[in-house]
N, C-alpha and C. Protein backbone atom coordinates (compact mmCIF):
# COMPACT_ATOMS: atom_id res chain seq x y z
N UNK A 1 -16.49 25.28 -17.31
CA UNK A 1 -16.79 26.57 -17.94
C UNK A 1 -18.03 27.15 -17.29
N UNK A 2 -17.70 28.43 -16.88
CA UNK A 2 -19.36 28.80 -16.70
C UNK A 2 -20.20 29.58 -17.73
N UNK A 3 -21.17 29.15 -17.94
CA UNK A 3 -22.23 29.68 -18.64
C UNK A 3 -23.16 31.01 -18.13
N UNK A 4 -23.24 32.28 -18.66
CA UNK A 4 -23.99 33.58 -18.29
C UNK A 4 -25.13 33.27 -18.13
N UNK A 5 -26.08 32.17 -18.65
CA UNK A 5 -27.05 31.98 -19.30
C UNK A 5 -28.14 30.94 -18.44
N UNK A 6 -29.04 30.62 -18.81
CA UNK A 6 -29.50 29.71 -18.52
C UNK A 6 -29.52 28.03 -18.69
N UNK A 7 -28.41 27.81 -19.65
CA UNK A 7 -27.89 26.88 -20.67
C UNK A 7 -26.77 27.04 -19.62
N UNK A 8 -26.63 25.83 -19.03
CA UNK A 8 -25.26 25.42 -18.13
C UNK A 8 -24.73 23.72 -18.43
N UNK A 9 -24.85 23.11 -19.35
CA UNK A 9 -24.71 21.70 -19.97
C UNK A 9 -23.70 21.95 -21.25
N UNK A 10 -22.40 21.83 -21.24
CA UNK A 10 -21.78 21.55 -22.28
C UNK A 10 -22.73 20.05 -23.00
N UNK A 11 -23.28 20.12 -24.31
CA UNK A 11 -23.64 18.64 -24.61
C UNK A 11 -22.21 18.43 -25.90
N UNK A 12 -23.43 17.72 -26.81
CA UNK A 12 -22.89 17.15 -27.83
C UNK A 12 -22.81 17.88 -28.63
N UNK A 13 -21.82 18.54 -29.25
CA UNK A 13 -21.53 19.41 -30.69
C UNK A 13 -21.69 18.89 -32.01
N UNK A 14 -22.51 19.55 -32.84
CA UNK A 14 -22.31 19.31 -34.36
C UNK A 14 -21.31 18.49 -34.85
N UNK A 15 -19.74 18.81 -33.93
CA UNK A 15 -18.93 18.06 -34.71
C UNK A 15 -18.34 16.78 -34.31
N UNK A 16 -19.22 16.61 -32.97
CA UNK A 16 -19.50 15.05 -31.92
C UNK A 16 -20.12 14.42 -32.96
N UNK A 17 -21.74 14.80 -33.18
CA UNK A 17 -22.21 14.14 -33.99
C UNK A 17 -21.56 13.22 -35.20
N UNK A 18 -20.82 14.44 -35.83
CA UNK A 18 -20.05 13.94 -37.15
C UNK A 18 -18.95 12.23 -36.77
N UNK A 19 -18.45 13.03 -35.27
CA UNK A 19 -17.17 12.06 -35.02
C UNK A 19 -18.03 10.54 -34.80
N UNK A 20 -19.38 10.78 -34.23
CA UNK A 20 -19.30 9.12 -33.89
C UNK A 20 -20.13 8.11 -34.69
N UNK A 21 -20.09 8.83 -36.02
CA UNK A 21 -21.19 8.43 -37.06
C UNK A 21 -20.14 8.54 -37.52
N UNK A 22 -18.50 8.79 -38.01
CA UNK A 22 -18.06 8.75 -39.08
C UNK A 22 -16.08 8.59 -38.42
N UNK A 23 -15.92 7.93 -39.46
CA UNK A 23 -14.32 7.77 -39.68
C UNK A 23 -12.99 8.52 -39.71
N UNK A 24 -14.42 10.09 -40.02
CA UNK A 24 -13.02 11.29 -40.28
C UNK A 24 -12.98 11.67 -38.78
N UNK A 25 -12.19 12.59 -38.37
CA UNK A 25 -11.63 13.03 -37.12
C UNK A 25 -12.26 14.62 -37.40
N UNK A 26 -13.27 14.90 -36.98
CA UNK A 26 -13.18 16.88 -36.88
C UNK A 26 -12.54 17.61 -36.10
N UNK A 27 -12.12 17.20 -35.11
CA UNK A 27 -11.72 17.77 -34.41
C UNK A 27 -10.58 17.32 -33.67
N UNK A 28 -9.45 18.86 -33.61
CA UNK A 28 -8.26 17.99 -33.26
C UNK A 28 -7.96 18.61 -31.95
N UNK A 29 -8.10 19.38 -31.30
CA UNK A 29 -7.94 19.60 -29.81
C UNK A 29 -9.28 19.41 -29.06
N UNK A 30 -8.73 18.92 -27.67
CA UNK A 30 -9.68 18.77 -27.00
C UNK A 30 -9.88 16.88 -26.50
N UNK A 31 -8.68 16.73 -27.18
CA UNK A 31 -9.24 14.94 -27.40
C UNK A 31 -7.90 14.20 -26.95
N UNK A 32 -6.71 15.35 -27.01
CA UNK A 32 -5.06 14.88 -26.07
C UNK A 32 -5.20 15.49 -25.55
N UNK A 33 -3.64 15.28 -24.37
CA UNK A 33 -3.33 16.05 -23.58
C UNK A 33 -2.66 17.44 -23.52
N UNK A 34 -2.81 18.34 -21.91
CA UNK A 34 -2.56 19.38 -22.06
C UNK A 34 -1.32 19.99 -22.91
N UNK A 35 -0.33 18.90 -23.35
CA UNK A 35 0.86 19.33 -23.52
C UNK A 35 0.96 19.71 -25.39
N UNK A 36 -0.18 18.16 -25.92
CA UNK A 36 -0.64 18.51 -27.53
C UNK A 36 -1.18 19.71 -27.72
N UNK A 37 -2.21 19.88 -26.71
CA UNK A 37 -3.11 21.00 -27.17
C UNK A 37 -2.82 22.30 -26.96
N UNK A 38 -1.59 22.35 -26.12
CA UNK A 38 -0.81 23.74 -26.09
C UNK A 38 0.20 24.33 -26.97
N UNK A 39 0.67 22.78 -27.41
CA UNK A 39 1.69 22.78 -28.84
C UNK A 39 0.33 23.18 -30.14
N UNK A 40 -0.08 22.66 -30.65
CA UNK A 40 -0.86 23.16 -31.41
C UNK A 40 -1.71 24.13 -31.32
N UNK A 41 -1.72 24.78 -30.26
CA UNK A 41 -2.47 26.35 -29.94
C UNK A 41 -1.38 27.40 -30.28
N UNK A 42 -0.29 26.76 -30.07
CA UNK A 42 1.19 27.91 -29.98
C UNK A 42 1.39 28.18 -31.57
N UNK A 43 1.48 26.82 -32.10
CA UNK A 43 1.89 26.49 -33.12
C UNK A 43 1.05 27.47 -34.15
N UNK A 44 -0.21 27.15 -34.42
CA UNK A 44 -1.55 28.25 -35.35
C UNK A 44 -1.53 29.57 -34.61
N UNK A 45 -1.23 29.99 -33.87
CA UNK A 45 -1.22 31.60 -33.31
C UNK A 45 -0.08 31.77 -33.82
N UNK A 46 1.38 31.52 -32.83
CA UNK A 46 2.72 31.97 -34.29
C UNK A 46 2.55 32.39 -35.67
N UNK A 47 1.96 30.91 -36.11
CA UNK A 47 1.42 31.04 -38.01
C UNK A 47 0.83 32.11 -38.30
N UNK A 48 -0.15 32.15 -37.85
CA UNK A 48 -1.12 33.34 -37.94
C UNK A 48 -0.36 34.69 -37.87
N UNK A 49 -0.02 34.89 -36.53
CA UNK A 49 0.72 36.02 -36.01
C UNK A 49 1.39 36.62 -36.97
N UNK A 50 2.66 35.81 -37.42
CA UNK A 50 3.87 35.60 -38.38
C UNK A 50 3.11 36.64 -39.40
N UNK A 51 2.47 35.73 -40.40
CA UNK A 51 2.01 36.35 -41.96
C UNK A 51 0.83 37.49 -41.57
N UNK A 52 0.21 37.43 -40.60
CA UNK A 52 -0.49 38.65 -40.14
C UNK A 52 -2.08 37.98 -41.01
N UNK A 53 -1.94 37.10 -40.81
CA UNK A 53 -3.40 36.15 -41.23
C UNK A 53 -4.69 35.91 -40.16
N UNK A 54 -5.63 36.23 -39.82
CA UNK A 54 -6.62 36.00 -39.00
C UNK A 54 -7.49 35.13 -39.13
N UNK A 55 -8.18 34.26 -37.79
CA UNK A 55 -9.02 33.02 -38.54
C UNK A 55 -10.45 33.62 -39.34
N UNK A 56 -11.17 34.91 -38.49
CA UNK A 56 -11.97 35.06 -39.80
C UNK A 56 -11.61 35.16 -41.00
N UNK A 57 -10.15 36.06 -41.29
CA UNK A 57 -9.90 35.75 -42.75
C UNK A 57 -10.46 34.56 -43.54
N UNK A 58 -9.76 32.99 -42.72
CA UNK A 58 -9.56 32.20 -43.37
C UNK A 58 -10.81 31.72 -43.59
N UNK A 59 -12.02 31.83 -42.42
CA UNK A 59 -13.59 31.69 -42.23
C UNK A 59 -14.00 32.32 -43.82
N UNK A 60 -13.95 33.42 -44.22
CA UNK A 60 -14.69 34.20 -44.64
C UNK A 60 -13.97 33.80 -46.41
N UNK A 61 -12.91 33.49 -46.49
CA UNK A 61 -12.54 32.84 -47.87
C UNK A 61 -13.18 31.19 -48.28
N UNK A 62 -13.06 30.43 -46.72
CA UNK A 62 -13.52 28.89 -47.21
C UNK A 62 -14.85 29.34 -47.81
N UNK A 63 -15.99 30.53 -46.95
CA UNK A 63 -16.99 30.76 -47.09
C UNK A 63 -16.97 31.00 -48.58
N UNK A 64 -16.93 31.95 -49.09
CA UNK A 64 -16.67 32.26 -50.66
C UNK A 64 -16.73 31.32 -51.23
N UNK A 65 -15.52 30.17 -51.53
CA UNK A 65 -14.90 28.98 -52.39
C UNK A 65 -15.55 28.06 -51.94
N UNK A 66 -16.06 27.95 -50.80
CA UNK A 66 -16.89 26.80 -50.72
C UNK A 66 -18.73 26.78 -50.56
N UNK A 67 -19.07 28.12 -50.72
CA UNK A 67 -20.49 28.33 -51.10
C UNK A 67 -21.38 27.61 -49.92
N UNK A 68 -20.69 27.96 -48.66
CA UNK A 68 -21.62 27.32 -47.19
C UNK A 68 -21.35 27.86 -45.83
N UNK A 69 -21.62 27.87 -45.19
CA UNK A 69 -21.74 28.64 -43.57
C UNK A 69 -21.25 27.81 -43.04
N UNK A 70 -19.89 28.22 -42.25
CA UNK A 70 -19.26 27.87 -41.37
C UNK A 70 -19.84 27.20 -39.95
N UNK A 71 -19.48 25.80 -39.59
CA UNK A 71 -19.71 25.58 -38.34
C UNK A 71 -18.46 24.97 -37.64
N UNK A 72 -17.37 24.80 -38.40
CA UNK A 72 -16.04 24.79 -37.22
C UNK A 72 -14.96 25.22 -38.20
N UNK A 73 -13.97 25.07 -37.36
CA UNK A 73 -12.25 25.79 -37.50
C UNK A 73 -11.60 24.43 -37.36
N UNK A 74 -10.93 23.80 -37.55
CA UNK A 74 -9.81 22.94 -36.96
C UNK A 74 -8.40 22.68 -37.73
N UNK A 75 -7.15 22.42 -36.92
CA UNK A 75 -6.21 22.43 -37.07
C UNK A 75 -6.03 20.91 -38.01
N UNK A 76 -5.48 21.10 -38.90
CA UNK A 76 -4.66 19.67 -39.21
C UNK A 76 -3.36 19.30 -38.46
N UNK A 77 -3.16 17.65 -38.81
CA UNK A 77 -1.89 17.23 -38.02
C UNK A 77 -0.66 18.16 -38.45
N UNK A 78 -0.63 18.29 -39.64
CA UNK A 78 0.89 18.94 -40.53
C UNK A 78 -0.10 20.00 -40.96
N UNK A 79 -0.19 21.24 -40.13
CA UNK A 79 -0.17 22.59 -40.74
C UNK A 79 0.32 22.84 -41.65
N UNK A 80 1.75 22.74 -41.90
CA UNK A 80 2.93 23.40 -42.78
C UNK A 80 2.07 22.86 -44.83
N UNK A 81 1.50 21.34 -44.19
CA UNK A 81 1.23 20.99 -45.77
C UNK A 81 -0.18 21.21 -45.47
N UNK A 82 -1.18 21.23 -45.10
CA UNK A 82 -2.79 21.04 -44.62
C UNK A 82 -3.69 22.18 -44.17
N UNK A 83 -2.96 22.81 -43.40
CA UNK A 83 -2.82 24.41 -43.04
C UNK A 83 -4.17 24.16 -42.45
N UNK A 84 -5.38 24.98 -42.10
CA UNK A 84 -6.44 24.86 -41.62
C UNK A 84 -7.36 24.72 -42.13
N UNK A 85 -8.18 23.43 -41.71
CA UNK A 85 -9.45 23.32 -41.94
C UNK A 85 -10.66 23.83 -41.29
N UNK A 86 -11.17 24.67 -42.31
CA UNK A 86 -13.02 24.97 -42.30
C UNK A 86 -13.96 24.11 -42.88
N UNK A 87 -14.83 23.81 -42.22
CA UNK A 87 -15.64 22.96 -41.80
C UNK A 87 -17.09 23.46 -42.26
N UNK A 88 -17.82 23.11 -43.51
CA UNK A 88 -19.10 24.00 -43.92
C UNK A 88 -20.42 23.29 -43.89
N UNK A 89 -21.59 24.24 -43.96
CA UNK A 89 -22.26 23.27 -44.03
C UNK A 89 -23.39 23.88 -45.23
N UNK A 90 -23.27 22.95 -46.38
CA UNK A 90 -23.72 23.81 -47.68
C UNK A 90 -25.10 22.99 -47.75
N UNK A 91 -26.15 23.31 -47.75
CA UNK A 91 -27.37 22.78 -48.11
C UNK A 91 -27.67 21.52 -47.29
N UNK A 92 -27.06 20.12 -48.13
CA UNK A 92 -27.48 18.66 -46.86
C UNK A 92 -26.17 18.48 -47.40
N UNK A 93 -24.98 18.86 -47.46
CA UNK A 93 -23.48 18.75 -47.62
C UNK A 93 -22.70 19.70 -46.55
N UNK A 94 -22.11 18.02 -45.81
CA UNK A 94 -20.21 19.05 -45.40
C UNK A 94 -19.37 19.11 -46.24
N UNK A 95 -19.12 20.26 -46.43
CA UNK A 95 -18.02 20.55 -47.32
C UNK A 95 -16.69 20.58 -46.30
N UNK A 96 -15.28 20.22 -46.63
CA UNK A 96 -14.43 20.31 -45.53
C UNK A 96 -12.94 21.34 -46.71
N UNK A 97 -12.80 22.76 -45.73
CA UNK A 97 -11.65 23.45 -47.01
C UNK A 97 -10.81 23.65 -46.53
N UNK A 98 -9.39 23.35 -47.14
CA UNK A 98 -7.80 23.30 -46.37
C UNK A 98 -7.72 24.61 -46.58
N UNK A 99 -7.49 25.60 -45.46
CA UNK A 99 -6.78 26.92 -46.08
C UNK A 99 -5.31 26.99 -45.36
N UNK A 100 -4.68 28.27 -46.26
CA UNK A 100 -3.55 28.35 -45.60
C UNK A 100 -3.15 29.27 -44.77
N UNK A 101 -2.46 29.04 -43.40
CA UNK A 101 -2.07 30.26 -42.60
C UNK A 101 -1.22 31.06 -42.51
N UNK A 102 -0.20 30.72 -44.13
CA UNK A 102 0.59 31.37 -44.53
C UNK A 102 -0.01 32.67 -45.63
N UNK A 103 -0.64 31.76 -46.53
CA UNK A 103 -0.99 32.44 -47.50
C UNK A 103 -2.42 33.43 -47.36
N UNK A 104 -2.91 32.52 -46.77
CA UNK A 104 -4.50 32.82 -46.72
C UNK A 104 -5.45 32.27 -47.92
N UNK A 105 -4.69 31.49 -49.03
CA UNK A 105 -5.28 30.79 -49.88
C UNK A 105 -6.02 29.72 -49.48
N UNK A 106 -6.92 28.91 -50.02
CA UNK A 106 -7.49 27.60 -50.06
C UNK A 106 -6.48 26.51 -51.17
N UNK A 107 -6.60 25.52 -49.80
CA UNK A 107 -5.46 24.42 -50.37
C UNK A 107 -6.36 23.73 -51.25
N UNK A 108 -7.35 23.00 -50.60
CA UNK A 108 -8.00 22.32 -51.20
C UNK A 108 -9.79 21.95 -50.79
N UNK A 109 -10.42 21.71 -51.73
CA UNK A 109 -11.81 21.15 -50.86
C UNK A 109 -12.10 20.11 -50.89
N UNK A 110 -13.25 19.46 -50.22
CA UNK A 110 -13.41 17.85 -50.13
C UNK A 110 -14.67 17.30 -49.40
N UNK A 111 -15.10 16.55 -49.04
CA UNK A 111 -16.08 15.63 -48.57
C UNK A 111 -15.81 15.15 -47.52
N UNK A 112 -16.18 14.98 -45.97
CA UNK A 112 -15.68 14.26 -45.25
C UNK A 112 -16.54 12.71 -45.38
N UNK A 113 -16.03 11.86 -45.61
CA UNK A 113 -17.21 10.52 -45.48
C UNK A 113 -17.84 10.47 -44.24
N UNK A 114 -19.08 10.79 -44.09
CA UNK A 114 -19.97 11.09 -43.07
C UNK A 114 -20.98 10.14 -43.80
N UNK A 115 -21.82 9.44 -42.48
CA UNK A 115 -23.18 8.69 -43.41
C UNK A 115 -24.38 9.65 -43.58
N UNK A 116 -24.76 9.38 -44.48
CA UNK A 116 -26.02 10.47 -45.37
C UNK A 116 -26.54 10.90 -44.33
N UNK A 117 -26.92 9.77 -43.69
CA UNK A 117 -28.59 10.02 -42.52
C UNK A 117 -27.83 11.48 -41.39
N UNK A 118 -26.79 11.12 -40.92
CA UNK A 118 -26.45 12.07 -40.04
C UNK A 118 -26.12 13.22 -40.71
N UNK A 119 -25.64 13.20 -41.86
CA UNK A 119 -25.46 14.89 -42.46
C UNK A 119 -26.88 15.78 -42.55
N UNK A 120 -28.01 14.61 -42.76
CA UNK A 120 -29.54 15.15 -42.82
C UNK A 120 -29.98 15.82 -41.39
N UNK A 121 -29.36 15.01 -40.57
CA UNK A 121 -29.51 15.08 -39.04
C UNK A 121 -28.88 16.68 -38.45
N UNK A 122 -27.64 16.62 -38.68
CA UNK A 122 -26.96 17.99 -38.84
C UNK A 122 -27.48 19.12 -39.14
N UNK A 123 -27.86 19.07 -40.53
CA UNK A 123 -28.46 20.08 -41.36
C UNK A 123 -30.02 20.27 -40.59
N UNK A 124 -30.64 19.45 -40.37
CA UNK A 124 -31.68 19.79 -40.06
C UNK A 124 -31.61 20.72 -38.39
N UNK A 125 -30.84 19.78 -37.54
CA UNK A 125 -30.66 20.60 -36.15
C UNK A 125 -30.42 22.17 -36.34
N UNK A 126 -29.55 21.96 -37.14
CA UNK A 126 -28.64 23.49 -37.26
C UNK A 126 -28.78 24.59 -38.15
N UNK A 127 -30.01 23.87 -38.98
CA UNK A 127 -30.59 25.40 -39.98
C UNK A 127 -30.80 26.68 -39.39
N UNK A 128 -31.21 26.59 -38.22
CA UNK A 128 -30.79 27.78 -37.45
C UNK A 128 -30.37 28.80 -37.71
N UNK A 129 -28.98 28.42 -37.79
CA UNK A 129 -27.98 29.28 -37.77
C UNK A 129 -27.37 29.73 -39.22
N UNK A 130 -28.38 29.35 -40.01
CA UNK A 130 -28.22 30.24 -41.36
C UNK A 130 -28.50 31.12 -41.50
N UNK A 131 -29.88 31.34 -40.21
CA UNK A 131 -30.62 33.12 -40.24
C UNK A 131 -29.80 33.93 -38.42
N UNK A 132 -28.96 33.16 -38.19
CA UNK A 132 -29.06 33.55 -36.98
C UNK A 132 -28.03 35.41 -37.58
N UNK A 133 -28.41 36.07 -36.71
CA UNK A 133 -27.33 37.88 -36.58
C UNK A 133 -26.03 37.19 -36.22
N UNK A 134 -25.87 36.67 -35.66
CA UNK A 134 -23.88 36.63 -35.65
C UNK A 134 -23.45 35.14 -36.07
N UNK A 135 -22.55 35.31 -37.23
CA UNK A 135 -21.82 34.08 -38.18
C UNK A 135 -20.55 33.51 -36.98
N UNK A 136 -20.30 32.62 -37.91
CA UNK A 136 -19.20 31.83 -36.49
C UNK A 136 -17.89 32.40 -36.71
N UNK A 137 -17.63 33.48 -38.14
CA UNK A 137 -17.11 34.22 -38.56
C UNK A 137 -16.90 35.80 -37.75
N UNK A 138 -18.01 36.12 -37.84
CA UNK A 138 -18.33 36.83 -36.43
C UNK A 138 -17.98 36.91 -35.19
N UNK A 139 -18.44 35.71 -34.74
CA UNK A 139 -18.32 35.16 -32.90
C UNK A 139 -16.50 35.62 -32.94
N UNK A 140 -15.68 34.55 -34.17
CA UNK A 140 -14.48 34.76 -33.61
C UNK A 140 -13.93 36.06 -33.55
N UNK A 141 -14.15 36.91 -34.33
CA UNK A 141 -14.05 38.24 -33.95
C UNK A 141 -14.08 39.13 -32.93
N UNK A 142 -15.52 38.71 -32.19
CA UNK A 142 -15.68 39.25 -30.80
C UNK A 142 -15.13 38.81 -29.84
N UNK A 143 -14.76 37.47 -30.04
CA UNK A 143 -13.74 36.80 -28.82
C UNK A 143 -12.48 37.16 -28.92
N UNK A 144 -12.03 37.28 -30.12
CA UNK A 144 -10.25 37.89 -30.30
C UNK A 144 -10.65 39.47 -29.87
N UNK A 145 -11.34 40.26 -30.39
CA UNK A 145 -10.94 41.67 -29.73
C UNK A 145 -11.44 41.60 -28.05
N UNK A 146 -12.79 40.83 -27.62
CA UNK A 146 -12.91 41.11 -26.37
C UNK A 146 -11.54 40.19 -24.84
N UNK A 147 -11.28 39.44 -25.19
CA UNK A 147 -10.07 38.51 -25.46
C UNK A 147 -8.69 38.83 -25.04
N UNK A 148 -8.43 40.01 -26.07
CA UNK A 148 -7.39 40.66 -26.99
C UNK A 148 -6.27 39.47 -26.83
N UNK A 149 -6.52 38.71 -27.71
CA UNK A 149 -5.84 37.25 -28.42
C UNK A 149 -6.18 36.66 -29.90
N UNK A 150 -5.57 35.97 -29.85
CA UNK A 150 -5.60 35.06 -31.59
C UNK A 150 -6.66 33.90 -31.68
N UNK A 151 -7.14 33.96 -31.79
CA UNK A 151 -8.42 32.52 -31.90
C UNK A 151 -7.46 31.72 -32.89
N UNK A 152 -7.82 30.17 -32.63
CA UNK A 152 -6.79 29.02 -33.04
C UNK A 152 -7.82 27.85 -33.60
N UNK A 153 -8.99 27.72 -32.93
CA UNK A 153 -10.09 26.77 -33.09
C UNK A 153 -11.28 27.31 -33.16
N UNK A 154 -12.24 26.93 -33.69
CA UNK A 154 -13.94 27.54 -33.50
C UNK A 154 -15.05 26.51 -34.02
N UNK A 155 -15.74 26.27 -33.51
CA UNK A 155 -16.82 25.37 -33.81
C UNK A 155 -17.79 25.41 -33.50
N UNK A 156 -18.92 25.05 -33.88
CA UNK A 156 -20.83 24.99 -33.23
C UNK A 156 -20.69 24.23 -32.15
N UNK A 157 -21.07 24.31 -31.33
CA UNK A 157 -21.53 24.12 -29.72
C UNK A 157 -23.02 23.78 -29.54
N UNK A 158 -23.35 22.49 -28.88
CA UNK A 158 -24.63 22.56 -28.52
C UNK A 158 -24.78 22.42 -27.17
N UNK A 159 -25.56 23.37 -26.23
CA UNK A 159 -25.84 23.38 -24.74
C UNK A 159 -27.25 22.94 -24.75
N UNK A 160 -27.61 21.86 -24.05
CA UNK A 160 -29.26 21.61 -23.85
C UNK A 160 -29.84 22.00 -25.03
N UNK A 161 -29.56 21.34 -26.40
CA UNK A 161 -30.38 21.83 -27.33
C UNK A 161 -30.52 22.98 -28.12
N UNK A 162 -29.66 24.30 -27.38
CA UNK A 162 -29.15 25.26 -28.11
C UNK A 162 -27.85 25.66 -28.11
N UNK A 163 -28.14 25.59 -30.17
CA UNK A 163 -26.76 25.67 -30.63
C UNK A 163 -26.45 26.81 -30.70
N UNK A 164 -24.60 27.42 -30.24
CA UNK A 164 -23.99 28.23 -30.04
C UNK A 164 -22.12 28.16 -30.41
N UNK A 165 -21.90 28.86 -30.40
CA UNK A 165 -20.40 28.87 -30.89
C UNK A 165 -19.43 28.85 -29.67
N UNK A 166 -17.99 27.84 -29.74
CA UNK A 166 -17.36 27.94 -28.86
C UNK A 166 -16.18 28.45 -29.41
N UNK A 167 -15.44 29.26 -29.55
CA UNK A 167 -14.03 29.96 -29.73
C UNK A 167 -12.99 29.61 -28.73
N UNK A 168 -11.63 29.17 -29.30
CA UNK A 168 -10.47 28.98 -28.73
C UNK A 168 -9.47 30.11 -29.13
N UNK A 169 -9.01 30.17 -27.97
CA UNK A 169 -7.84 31.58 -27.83
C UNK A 169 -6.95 31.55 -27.40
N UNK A 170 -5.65 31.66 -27.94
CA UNK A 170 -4.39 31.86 -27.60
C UNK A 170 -4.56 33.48 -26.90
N UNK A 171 -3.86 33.61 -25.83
CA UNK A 171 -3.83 35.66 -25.16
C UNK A 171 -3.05 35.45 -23.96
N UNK A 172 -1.71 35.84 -24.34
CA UNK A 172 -0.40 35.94 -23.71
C UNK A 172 -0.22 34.44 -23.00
N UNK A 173 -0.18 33.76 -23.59
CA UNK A 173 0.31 32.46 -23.05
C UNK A 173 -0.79 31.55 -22.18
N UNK A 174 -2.07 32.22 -22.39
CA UNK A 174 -3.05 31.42 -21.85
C UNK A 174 -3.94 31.16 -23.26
N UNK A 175 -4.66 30.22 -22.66
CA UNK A 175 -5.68 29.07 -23.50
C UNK A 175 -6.99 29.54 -23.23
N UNK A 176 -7.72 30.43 -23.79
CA UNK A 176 -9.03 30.80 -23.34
C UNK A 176 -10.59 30.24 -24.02
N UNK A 177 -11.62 29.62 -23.62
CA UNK A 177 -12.41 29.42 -24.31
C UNK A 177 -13.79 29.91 -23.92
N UNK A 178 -14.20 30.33 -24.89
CA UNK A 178 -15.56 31.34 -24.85
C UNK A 178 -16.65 30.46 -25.55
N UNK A 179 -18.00 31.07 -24.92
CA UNK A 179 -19.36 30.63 -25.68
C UNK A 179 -20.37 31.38 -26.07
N UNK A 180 -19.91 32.14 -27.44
CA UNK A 180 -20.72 32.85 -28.18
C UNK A 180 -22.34 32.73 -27.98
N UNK A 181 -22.94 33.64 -27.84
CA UNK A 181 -24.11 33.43 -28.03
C UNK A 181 -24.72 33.81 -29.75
N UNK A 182 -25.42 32.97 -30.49
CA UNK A 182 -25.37 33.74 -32.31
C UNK A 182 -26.72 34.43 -32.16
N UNK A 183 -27.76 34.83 -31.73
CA UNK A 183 -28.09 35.85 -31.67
C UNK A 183 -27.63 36.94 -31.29
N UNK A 184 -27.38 37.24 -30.10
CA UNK A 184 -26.67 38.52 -29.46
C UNK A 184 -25.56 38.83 -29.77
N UNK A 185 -24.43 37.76 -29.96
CA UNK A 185 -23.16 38.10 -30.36
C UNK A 185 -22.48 38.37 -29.29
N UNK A 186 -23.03 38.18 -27.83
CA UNK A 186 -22.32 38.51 -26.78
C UNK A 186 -21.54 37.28 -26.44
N UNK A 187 -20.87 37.07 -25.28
CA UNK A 187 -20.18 36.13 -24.98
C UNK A 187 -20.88 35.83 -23.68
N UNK A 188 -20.89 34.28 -23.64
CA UNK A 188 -22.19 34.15 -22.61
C UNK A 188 -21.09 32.83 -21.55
N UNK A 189 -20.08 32.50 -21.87
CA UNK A 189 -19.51 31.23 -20.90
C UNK A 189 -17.59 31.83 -21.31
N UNK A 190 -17.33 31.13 -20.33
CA UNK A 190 -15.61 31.93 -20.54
C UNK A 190 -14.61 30.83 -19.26
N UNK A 191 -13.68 29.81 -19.76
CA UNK A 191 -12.78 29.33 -19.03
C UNK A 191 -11.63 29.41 -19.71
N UNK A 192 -10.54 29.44 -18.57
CA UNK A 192 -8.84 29.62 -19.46
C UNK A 192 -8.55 28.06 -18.79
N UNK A 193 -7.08 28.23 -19.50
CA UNK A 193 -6.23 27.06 -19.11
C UNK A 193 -4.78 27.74 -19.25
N UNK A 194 -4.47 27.89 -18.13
CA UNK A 194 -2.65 28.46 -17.96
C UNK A 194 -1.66 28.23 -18.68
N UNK A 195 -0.45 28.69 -19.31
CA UNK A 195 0.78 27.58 -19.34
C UNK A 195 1.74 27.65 -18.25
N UNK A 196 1.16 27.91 -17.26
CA UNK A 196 2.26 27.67 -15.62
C UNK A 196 2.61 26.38 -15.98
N UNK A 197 2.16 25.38 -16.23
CA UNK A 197 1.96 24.04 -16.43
C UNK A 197 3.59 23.64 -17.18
N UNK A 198 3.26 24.79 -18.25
CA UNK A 198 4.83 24.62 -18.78
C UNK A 198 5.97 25.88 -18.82
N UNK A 199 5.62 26.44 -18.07
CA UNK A 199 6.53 27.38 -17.15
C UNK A 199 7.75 26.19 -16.13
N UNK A 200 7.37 25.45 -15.81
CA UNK A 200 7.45 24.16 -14.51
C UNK A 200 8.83 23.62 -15.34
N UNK A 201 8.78 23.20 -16.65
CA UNK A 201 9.60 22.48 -17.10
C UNK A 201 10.86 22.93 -17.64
């Protein structure tokens, strides 16, 4: 990916942290291969598309019902029952909320078992971005209209120490991923991934 910026280090994300201190899984693309992560990019854009549901929608309801600021998006295994998870971060609590990409309702909320010390760890890195001008609610916005595609994934990003938002995009059959900047709101890093790949087959 290249970075606009002076920040050229993909590091460790908020939701790295979570994964290697804890049992739950945050994140579900990015971790198989090209062929999963194109099925489940296809799969939440359709959904979306279909009922005419958007991920800020679904951002901006967990926000409500779950009383915390968004720092990721992620897909569950079974959409159809699990639909999408938002990912919050309420005071020194992750809150984790199933919404749906049918409905646009909230399935359910919950706790991810994370150990204390690292949720303190979290919270403290990333207070930040409670005062920052652009929400991760936001970011995906500017990446779907500048884009002109469906955002599918979104999460906090950390480059060398500053944290920033990375957006995933479905836009005509490509895989696009952007790196919000949350002050400016501009888009500061930008790589695709084709489906020539499965054009082939």
């Amino acid at each position: 990916m290249k970075i606009l910026s002076t920040h050229n280090r993909i590091g460790a994300g908020i939701l790295a942290v979570a994964i290697a201190l804890s049992p739950v899984t945050l994140m579900a693309e990015g971790h198989g291969n090209h062929d999963d992560s194109y099925r489940d990019a296809a799969v939440v854009t359709r959904s979306l598309e279909q009922h005419q549901i958007a991920l800020p929608q679904l951002i901006q309801k967990a926000e409500e019902v779950g009383k915390g600021i968004a720092i990721g998006v992620e897909v569950e295994d079974d959409i159809a029952l699990q639909g999408i998870e938002v990912i919050l971060l309420r005071d020194s609590e992750i809150i984790r909320v199933n919404t749906s990409p049918v409905t646009g309702d909230v399935l359910k909320i919950g706790s991810p078992e994370i150990i204390h010390s690292a949720i303190a760890r979290i919270s403290k890195r990333y207070d930040s971005l409670k005062y920052a001008k652009t929400s991760l609610r936001e970011a995906v916005t500017i990446a779907e209209k500048t884009e002109n595609g469906i955002a599918y994934q979104a999460h906090v990003e950390d480059i060398d120490d500053w944290a920033c938002y990375e957006i995933n995009i479905m836009s005509n059959g490509t895989q696009i991923r952007v790196i919000v900047d949350p002050e400016t709101g501009r888009i500061v890093g930008r790589d695709t991934r084709s489906d020539k790949h499965h054009d082939d087959h």
